[in-house]
Protein backbone atom coordinates (compact mmCIF):
# COMPACT_ATOMS: atom_id res chain seq x y z
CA UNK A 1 0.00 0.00 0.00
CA UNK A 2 2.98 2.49 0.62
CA UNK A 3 4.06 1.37 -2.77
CA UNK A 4 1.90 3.40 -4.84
CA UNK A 5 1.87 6.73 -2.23
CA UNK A 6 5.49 6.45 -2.71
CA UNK A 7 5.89 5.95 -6.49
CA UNK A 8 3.08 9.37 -6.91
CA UNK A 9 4.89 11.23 -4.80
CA UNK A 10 8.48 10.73 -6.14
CA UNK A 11 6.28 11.34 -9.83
CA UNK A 12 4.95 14.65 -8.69
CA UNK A 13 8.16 15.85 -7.23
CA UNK A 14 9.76 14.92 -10.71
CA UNK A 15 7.18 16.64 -12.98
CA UNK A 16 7.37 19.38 -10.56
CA UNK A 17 10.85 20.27 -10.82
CA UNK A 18 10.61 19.44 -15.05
CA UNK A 19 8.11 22.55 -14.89
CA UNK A 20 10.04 25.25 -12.82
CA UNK A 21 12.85 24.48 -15.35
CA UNK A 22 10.28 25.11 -18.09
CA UNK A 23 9.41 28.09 -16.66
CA UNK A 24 12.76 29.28 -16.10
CA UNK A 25 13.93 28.91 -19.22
CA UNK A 26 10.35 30.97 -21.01
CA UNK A 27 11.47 33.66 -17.91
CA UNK A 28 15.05 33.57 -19.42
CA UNK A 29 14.04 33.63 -23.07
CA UNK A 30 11.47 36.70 -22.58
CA UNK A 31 14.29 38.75 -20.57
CA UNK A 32 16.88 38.12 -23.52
CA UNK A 33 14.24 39.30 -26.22
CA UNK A 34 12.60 41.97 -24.00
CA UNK A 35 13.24 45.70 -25.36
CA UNK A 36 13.66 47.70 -22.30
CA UNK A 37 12.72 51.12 -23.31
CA UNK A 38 9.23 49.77 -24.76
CA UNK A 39 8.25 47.96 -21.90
CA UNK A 40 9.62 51.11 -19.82
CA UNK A 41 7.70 53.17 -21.80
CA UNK A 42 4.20 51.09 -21.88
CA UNK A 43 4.78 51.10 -18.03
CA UNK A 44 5.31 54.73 -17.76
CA UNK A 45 2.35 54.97 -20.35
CA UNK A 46 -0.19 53.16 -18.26
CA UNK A 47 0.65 54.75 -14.85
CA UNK A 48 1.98 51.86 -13.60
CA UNK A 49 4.70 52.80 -11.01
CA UNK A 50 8.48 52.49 -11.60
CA UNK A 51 9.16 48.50 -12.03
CA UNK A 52 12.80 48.76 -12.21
CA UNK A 53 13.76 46.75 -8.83
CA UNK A 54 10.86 44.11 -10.08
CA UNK A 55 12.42 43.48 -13.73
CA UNK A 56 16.30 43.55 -12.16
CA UNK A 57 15.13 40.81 -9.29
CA UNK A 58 12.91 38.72 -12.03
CA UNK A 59 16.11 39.02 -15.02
CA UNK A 60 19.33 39.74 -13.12
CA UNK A 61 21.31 41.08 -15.69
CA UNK A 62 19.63 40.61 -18.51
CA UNK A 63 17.55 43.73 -17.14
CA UNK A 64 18.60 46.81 -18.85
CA UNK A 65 18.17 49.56 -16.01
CA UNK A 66 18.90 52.86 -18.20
CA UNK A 67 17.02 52.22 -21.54
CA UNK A 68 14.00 51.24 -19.62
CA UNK A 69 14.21 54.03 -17.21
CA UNK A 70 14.79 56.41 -20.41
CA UNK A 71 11.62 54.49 -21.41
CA UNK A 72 9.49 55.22 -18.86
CA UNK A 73 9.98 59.15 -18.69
CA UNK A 74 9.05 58.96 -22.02
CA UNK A 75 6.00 57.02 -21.74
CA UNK A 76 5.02 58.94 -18.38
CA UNK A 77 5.06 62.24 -20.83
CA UNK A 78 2.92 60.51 -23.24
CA UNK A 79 -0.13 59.71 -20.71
CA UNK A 80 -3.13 61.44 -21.33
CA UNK A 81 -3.72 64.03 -18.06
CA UNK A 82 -7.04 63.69 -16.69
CA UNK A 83 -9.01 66.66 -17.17
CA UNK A 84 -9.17 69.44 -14.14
């Protein structure tokens, strides 16, 4: 009877881990491509606040801190005002 409780456990623990590498590798693949003054300015665009410390914890390196900032002044200019 432990068999079986055994044998699905080690199974989801291995499928598990095959996933998280998946999605590592998407995360990686999307942070190589990523243009960092668009998404800096669609951020700054849609009055979302500065996501600088999000993007450099989720990439590492890959994160391009200046273009995106550059970006996101851009795209903070660029957002309608609502009206007074």
């Amino acid at each position: 009877m432990r068999t079986p409780a055994i044998l699905a456990a080690i199974l989801l623990a291995t499928g598990c881990e095959s996933m998280n590498q998946k999605i590592d590798a998407s995360r990686q693949d999307r942070c190589e491509r990523a243009d960092w003054a668009l998404v800096g300015e669609r951020d700054g665009m849609s009055g979302h606040p500065l996501l600088a410390d999000r993007y450099e914890y989720i990439c590492g390196e890959l994160f391009k801190p200046a273009p995106y900032k550059e970006g996101f002044e851009k795209g903070r200019a660029r957002k309608p005002r609502p009206p007074a």
